[in-house]
N, C-alpha and C. Protein backbone atom coordinates (compact mmCIF):
# COMPACT_ATOMS: atom_id res chain seq x y z
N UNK A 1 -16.22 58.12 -18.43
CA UNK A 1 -17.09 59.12 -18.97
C UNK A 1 -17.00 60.38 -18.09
N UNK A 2 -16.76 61.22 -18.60
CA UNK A 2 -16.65 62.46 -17.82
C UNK A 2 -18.35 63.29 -18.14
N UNK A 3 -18.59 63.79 -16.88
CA UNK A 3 -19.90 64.66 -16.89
C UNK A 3 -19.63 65.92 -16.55
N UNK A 4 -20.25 67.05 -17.44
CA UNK A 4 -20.10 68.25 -17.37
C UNK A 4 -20.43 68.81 -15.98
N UNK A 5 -19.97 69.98 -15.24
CA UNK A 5 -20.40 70.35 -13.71
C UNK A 5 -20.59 72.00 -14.55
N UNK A 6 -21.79 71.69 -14.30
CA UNK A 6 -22.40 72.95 -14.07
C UNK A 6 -22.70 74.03 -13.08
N UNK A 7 -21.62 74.62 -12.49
CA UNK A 7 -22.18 75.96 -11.93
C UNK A 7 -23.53 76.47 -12.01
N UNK A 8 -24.19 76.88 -10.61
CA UNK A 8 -24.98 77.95 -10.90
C UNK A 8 -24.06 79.53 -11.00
N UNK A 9 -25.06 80.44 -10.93
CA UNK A 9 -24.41 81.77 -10.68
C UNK A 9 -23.66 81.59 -9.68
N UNK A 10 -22.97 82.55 -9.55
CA UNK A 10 -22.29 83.49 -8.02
C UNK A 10 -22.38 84.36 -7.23
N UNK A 11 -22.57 83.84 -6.46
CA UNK A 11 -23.00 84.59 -5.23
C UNK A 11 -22.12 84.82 -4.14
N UNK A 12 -21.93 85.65 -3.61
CA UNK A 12 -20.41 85.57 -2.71
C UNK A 12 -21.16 85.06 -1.56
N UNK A 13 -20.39 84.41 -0.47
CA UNK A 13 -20.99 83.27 0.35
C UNK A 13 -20.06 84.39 1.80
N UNK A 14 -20.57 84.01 2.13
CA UNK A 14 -19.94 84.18 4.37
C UNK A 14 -19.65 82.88 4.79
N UNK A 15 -18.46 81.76 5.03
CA UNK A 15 -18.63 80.68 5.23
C UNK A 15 -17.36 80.74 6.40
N UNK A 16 -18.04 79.68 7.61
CA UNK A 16 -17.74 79.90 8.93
C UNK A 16 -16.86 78.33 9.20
N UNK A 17 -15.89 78.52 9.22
CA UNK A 17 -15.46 77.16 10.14
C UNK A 17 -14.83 77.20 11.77
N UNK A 18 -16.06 76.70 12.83
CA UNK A 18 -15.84 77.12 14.11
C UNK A 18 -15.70 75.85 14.90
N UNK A 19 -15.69 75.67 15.87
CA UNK A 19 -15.62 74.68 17.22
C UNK A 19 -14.56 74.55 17.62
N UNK A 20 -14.29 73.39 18.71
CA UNK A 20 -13.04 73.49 19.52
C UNK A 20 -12.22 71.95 18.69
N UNK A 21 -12.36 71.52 17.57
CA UNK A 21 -11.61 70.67 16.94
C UNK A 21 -10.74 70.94 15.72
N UNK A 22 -9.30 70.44 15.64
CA UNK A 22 -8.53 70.62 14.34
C UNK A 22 -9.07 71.04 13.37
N UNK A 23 -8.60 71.69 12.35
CA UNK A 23 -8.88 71.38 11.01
C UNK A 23 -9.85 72.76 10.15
N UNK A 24 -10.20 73.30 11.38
CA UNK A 24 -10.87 74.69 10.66
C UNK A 24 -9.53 75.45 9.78
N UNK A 25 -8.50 76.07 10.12
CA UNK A 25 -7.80 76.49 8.57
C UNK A 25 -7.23 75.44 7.49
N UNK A 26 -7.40 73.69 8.15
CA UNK A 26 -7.48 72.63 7.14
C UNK A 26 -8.09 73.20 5.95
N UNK A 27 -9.66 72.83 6.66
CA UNK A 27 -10.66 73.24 5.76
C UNK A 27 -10.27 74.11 4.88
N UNK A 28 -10.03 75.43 5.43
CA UNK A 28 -10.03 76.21 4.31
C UNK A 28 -9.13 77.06 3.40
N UNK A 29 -7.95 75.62 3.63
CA UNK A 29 -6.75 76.27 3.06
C UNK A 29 -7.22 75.03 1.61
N UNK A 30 -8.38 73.76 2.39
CA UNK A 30 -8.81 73.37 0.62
C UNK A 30 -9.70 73.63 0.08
N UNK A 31 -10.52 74.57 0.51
CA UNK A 31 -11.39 75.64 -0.13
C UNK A 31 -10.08 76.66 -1.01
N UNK A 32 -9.48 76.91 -0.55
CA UNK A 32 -8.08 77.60 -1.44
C UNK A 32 -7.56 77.36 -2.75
N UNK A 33 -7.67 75.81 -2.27
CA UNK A 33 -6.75 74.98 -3.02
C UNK A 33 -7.64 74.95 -4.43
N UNK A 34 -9.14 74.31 -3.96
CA UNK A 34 -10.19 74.24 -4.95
C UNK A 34 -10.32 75.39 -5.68
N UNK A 35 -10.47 76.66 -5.10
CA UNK A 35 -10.92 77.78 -5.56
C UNK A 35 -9.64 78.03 -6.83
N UNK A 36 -8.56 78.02 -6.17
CA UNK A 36 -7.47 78.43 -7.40
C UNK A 36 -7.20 77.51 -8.31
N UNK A 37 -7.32 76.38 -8.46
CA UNK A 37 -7.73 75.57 -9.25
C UNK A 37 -8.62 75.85 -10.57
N UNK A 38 -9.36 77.04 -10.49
CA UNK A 38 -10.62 77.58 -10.97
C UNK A 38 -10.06 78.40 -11.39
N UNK A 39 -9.01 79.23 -10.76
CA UNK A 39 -7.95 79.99 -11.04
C UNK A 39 -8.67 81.49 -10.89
N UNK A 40 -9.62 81.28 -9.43
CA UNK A 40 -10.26 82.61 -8.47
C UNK A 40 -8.80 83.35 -7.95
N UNK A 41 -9.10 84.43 -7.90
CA UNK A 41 -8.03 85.34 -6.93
C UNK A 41 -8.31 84.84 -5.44
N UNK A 42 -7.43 84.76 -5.02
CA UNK A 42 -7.75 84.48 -3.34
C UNK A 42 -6.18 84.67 -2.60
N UNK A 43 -6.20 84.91 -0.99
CA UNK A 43 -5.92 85.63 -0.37
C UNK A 43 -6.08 85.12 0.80
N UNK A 44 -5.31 84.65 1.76
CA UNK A 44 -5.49 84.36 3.12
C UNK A 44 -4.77 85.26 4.17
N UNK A 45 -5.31 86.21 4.95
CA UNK A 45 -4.97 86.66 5.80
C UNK A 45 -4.90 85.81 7.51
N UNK A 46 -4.36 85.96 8.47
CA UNK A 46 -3.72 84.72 9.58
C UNK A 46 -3.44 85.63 10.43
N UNK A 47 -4.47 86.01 11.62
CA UNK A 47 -4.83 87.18 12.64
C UNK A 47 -3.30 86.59 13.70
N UNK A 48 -3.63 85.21 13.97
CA UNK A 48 -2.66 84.47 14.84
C UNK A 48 -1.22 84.37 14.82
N UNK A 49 -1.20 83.68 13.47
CA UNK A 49 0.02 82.93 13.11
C UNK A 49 1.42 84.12 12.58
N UNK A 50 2.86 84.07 13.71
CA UNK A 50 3.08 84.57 13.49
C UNK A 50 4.17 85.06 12.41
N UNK A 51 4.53 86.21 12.10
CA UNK A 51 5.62 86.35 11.00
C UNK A 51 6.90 86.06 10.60
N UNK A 52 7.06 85.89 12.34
CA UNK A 52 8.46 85.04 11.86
C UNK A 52 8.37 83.28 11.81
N UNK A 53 7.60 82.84 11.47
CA UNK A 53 8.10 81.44 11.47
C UNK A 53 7.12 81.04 10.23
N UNK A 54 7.48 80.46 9.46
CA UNK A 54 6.91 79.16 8.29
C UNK A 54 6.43 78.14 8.46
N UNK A 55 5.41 78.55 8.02
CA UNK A 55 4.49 77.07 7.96
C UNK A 55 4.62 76.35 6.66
N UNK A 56 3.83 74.89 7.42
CA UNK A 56 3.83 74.27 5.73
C UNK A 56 2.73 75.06 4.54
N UNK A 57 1.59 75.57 5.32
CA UNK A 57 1.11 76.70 3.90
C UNK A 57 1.49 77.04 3.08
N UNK A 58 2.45 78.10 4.12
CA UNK A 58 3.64 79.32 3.43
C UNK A 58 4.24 78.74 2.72
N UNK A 59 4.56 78.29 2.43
CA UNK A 59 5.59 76.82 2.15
C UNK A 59 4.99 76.62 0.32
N UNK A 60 3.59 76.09 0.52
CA UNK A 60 2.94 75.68 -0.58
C UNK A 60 2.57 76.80 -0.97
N UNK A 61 1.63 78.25 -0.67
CA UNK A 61 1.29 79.00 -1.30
C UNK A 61 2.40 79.97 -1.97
N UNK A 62 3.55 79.83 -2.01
CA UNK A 62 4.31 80.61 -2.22
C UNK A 62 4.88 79.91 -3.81
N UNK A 63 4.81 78.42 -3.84
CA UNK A 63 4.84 77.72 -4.91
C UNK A 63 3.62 78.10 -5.74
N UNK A 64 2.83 77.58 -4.98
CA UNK A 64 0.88 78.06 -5.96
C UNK A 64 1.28 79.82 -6.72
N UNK A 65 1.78 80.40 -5.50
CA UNK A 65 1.70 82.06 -6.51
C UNK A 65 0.15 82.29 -5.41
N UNK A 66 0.07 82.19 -4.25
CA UNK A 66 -0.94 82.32 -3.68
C UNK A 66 -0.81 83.27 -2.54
N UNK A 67 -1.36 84.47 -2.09
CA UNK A 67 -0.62 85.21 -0.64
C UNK A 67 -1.63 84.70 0.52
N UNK A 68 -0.68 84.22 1.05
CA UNK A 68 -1.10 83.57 2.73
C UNK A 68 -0.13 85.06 4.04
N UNK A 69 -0.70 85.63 4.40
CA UNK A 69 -0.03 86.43 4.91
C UNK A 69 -0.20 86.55 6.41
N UNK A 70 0.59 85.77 7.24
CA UNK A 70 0.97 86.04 8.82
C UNK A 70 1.08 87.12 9.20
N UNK A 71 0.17 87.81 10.20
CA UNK A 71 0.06 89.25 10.61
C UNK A 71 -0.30 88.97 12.38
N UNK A 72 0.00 87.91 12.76
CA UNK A 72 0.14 88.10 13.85
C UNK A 72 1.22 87.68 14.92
N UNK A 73 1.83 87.40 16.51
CA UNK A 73 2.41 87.03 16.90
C UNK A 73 2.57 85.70 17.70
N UNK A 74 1.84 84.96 16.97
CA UNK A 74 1.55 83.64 17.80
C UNK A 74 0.23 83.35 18.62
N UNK A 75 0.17 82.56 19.19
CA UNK A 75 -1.00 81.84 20.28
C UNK A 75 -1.03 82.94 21.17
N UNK A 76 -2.43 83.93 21.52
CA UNK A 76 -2.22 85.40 22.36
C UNK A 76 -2.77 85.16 23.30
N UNK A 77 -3.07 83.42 23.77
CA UNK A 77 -2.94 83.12 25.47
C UNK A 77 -1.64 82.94 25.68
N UNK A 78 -0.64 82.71 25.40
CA UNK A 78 0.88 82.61 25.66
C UNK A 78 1.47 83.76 26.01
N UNK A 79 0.63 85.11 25.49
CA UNK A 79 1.28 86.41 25.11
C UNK A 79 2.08 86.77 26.59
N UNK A 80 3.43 87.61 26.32
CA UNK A 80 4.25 88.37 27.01
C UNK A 80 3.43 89.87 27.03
N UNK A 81 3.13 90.09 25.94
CA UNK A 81 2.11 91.53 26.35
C UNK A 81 1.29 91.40 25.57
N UNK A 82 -0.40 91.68 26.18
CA UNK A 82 -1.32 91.64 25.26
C UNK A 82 -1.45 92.90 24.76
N UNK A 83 -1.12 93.81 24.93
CA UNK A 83 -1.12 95.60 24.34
C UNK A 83 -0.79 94.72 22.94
N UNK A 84 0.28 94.76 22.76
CA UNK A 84 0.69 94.45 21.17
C UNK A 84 -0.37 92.95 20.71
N UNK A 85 -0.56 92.17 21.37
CA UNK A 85 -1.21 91.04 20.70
C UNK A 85 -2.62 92.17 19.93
N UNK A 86 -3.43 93.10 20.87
CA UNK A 86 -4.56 93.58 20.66
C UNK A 86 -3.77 94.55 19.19
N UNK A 87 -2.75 95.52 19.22
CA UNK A 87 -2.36 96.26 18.29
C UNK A 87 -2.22 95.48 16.74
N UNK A 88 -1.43 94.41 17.01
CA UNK A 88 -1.58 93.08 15.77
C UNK A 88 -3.14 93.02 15.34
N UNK A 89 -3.49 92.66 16.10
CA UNK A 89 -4.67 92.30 15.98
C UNK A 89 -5.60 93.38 14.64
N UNK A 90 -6.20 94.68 15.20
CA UNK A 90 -6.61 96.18 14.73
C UNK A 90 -5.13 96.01 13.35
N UNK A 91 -4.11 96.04 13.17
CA UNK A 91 -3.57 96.26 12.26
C UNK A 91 -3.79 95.24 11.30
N UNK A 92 -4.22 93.95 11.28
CA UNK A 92 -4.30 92.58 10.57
C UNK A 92 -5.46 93.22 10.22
N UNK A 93 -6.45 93.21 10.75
CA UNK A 93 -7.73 93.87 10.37
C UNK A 93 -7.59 94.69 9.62
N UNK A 94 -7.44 95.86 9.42
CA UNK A 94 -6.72 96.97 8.61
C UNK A 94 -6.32 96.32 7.47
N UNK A 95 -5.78 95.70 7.63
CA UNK A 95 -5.04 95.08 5.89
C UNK A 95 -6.32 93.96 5.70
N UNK A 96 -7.15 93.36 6.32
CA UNK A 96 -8.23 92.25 5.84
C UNK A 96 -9.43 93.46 5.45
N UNK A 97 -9.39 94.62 5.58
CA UNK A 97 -10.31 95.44 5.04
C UNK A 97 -9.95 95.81 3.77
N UNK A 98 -8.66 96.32 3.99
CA UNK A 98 -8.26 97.07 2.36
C UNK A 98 -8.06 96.06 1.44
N UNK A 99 -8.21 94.86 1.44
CA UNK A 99 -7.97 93.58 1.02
C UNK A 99 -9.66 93.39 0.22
N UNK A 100 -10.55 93.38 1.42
CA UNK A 100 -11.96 93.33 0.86
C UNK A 100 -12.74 94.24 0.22
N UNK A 101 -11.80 95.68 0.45
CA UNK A 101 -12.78 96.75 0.25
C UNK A 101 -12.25 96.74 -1.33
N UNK A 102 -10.69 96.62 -1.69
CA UNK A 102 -10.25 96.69 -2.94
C UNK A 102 -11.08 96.00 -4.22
N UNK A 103 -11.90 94.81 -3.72
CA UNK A 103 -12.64 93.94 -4.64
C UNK A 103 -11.79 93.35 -5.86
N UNK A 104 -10.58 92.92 -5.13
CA UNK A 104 -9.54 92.48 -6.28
C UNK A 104 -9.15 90.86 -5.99
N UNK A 105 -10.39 90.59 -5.05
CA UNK A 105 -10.46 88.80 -4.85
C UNK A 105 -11.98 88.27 -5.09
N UNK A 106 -11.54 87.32 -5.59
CA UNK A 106 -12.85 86.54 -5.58
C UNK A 106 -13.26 85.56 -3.60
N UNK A 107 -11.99 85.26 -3.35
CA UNK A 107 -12.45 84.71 -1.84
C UNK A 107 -11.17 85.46 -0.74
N UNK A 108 -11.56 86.11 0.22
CA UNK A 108 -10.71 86.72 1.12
C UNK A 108 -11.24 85.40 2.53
N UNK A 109 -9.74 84.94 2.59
CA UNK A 109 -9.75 83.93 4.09
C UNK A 109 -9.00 84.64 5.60
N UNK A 110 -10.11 85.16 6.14
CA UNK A 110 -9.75 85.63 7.25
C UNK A 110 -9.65 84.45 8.76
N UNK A 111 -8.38 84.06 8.32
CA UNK A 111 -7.76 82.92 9.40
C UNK A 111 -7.60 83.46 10.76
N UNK A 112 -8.37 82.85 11.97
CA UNK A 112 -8.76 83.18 13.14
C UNK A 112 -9.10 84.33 13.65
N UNK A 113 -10.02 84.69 12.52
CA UNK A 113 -10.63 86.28 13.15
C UNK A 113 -11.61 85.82 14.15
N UNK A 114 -12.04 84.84 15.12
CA UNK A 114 -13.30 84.66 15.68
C UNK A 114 -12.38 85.15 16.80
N UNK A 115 -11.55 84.94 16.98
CA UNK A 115 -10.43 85.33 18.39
C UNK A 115 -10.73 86.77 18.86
N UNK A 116 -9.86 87.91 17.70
CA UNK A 116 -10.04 89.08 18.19
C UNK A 116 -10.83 89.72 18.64
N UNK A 117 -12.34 89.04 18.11
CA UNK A 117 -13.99 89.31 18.34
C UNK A 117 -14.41 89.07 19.68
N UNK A 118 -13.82 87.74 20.15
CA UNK A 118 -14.18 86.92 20.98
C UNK A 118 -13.59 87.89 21.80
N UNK A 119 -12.14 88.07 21.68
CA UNK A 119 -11.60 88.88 23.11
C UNK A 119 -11.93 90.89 23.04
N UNK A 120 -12.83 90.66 22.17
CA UNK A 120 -13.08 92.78 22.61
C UNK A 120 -11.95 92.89 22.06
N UNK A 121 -11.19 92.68 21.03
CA UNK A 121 -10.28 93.35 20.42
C UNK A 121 -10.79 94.25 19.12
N UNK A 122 -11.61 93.74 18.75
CA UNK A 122 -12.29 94.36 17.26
C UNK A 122 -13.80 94.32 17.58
N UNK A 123 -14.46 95.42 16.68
CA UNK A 123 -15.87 95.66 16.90
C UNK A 123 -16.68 94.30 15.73
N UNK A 124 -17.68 93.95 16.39
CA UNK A 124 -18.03 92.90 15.79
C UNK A 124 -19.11 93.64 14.68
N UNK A 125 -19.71 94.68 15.01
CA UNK A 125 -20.53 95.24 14.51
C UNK A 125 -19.57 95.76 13.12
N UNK A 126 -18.64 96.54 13.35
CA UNK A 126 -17.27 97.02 11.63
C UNK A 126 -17.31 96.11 11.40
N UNK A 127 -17.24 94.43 11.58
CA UNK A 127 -16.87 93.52 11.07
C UNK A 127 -17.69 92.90 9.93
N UNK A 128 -18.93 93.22 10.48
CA UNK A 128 -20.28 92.65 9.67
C UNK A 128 -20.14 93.70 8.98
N UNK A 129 -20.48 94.91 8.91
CA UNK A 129 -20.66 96.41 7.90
C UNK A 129 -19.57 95.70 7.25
N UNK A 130 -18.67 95.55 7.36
CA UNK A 130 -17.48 95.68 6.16
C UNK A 130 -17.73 94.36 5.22
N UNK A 131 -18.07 93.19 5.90
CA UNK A 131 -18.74 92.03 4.95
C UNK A 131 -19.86 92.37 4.38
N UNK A 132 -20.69 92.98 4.84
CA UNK A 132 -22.52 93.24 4.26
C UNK A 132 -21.45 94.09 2.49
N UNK A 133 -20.98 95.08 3.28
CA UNK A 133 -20.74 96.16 1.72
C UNK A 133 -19.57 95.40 0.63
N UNK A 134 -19.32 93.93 0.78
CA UNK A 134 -17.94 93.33 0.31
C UNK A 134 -18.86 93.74 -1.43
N UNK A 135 -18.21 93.57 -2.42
CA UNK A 135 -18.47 93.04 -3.56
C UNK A 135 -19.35 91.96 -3.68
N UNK A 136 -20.64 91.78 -4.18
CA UNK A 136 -21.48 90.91 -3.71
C UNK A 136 -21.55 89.41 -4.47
N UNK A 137 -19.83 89.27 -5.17
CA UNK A 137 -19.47 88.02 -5.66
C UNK A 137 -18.17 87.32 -4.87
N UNK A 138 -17.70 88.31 -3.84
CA UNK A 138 -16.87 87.56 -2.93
C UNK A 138 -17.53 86.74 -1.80
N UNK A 139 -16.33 85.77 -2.12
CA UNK A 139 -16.74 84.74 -0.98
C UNK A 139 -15.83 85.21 0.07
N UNK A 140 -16.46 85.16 1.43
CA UNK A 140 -15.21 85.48 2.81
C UNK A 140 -15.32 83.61 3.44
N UNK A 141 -14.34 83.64 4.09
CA UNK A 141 -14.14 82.53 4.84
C UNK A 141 -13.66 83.19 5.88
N UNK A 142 -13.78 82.36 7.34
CA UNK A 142 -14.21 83.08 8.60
C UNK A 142 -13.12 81.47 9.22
N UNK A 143 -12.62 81.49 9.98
CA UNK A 143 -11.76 80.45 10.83
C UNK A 143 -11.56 81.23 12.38
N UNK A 144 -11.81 79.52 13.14
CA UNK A 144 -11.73 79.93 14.88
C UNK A 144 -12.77 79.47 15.61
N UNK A 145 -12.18 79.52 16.87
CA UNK A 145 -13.24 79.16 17.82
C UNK A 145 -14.04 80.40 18.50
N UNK A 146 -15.12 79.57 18.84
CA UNK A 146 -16.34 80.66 19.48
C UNK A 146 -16.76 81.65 18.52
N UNK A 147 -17.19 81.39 17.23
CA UNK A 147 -17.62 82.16 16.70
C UNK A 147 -19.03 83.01 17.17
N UNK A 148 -19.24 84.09 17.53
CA UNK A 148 -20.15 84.69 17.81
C UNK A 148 -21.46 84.42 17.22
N UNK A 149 -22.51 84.24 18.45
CA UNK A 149 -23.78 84.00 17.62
C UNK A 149 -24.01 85.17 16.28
N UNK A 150 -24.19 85.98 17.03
CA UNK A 150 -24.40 87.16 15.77
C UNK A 150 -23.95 87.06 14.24
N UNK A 151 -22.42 86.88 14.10
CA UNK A 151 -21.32 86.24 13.07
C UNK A 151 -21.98 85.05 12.12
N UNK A 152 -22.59 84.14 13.50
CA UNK A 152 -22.96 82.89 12.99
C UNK A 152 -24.43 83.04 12.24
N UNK A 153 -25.33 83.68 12.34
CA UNK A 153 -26.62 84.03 11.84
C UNK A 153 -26.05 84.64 10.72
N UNK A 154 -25.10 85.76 10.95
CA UNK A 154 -24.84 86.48 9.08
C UNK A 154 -24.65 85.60 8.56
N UNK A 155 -23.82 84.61 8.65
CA UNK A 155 -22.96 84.05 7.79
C UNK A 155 -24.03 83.22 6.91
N UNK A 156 -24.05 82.46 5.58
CA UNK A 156 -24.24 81.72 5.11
C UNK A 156 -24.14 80.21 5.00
N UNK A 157 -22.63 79.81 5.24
CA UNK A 157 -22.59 78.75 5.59
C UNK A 157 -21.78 78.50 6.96
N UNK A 158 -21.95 77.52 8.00
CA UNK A 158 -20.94 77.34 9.11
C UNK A 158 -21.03 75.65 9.47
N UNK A 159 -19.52 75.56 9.55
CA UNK A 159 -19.56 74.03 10.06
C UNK A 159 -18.55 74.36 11.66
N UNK A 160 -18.89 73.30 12.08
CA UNK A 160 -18.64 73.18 13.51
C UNK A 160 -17.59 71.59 13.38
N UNK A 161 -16.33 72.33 13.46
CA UNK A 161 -15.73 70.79 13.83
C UNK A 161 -15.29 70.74 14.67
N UNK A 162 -15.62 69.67 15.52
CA UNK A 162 -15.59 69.20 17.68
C UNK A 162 -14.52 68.21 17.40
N UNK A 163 -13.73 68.72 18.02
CA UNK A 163 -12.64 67.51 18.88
C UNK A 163 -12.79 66.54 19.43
N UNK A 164 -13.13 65.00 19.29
CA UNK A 164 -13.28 63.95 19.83
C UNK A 164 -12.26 63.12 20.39
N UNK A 165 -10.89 63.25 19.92
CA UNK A 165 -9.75 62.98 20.49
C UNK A 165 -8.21 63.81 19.45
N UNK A 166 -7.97 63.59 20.38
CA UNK A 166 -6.38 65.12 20.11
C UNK A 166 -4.96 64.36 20.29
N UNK A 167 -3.81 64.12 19.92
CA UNK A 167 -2.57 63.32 20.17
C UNK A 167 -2.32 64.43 21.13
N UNK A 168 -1.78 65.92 21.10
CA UNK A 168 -1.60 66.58 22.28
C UNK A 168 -2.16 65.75 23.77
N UNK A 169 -3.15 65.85 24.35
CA UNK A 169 -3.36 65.08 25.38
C UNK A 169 -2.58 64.12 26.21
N UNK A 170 -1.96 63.17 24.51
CA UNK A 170 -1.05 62.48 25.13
C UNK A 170 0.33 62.67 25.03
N UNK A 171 0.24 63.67 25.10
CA UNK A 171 1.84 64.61 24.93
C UNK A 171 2.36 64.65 23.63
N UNK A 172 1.99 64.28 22.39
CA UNK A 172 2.47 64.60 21.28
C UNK A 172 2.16 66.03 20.54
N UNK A 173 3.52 66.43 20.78
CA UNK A 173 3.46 68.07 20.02
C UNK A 173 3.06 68.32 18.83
N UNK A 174 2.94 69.90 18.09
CA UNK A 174 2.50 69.67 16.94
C UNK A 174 3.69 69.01 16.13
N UNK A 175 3.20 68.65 14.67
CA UNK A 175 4.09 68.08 13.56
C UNK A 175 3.96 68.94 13.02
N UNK A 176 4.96 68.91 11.96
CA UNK A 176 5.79 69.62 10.49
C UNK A 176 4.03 68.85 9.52
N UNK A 177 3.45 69.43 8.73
CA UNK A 177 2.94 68.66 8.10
C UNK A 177 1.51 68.55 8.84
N UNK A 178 1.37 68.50 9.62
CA UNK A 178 0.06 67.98 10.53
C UNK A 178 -0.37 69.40 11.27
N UNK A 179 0.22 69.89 11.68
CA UNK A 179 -0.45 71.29 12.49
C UNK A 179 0.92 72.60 11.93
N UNK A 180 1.79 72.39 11.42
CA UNK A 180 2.66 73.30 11.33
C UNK A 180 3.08 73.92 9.54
């Protein structure tokens, strides 16, 4: 027997996935998955992850007809120069604005923006103004650690997923499939 699912209205949501455990752009690459399913416009922007290399995402959203777009240069504790990690950074932003300001998505996924915040790379205060004025039926999704208290009070929804045990530790790198 199938039962009808009723929607309420729409409301565009602020939804936060933070802590120091896996799985926050998990999460919300199946918030993605769900959403287009529905066949919402959506959009993942990826402050971190960088342009030259493919992930398994990229991989799938490119099949879906979905833009997942790498705008940054990798892990920017590793960085050779942080001048450019911070310049990536302000320019990813730049395109996650004209992205939100256009109102041509129903969910904009801003993948590890808690970083640039965290490190004084971006004003946290533009960050909120530019979510407060979004279209007031977009949903944003927020990915990363240390999400700012402030961030965390706007937001609407936030889950916290903690690391209880990690294969790294015991020397297993990332996988194809599992972190890549």
């Amino acid at each position: 027997m199938n039962r009808e699912i009723k929607p309420g209205p729409r409301k565009g949501l602020v939804i936060i996935n933070t802590g120091n455990g896996k799985g926050k752009t998990t999460a919300a690459l199946g918030l993605l998955m769900r959403a287009r399913g529905r066949d919402f416009r959506v959009v993942m922007l990826q402050f971190l992850k960088s342009r030259k290399h493919t992930y398994g995402e990229h991989l799938m959203a490119e099949k879906m007809g979905v833009e997942i777009i790498p705008l940054g240069d990798g892990f920017t504790w590793e960085s050779q120069n942080i001048e450019i990690d911070k310049a990536l950074a302000r320019e990813c932003w730049q395109e996650c604005r004209k992205r939100i300001e256009s109102a041509e998505y129903d969910i904009v996924i801003l993948d590890e923006l808690t970083y640039p915040i965290t490190y004084g790379w971006l004003p946290l205060d533009e960050v909120i103004e530019v979510l407060k004025a979004r279209n007031p039926e977009m949903h944003i999704v927020i990915t990363g650690r240390n999400a700012p208290k402030e961030l965390i009070e706007f937001a609407d929804l936030v889950s916290e997923i903690n690391e209880i045990k990690h294969p790294f530790k015991r020397g297993i790198v990332a996988q194809a499939g599992i972190e890549l």
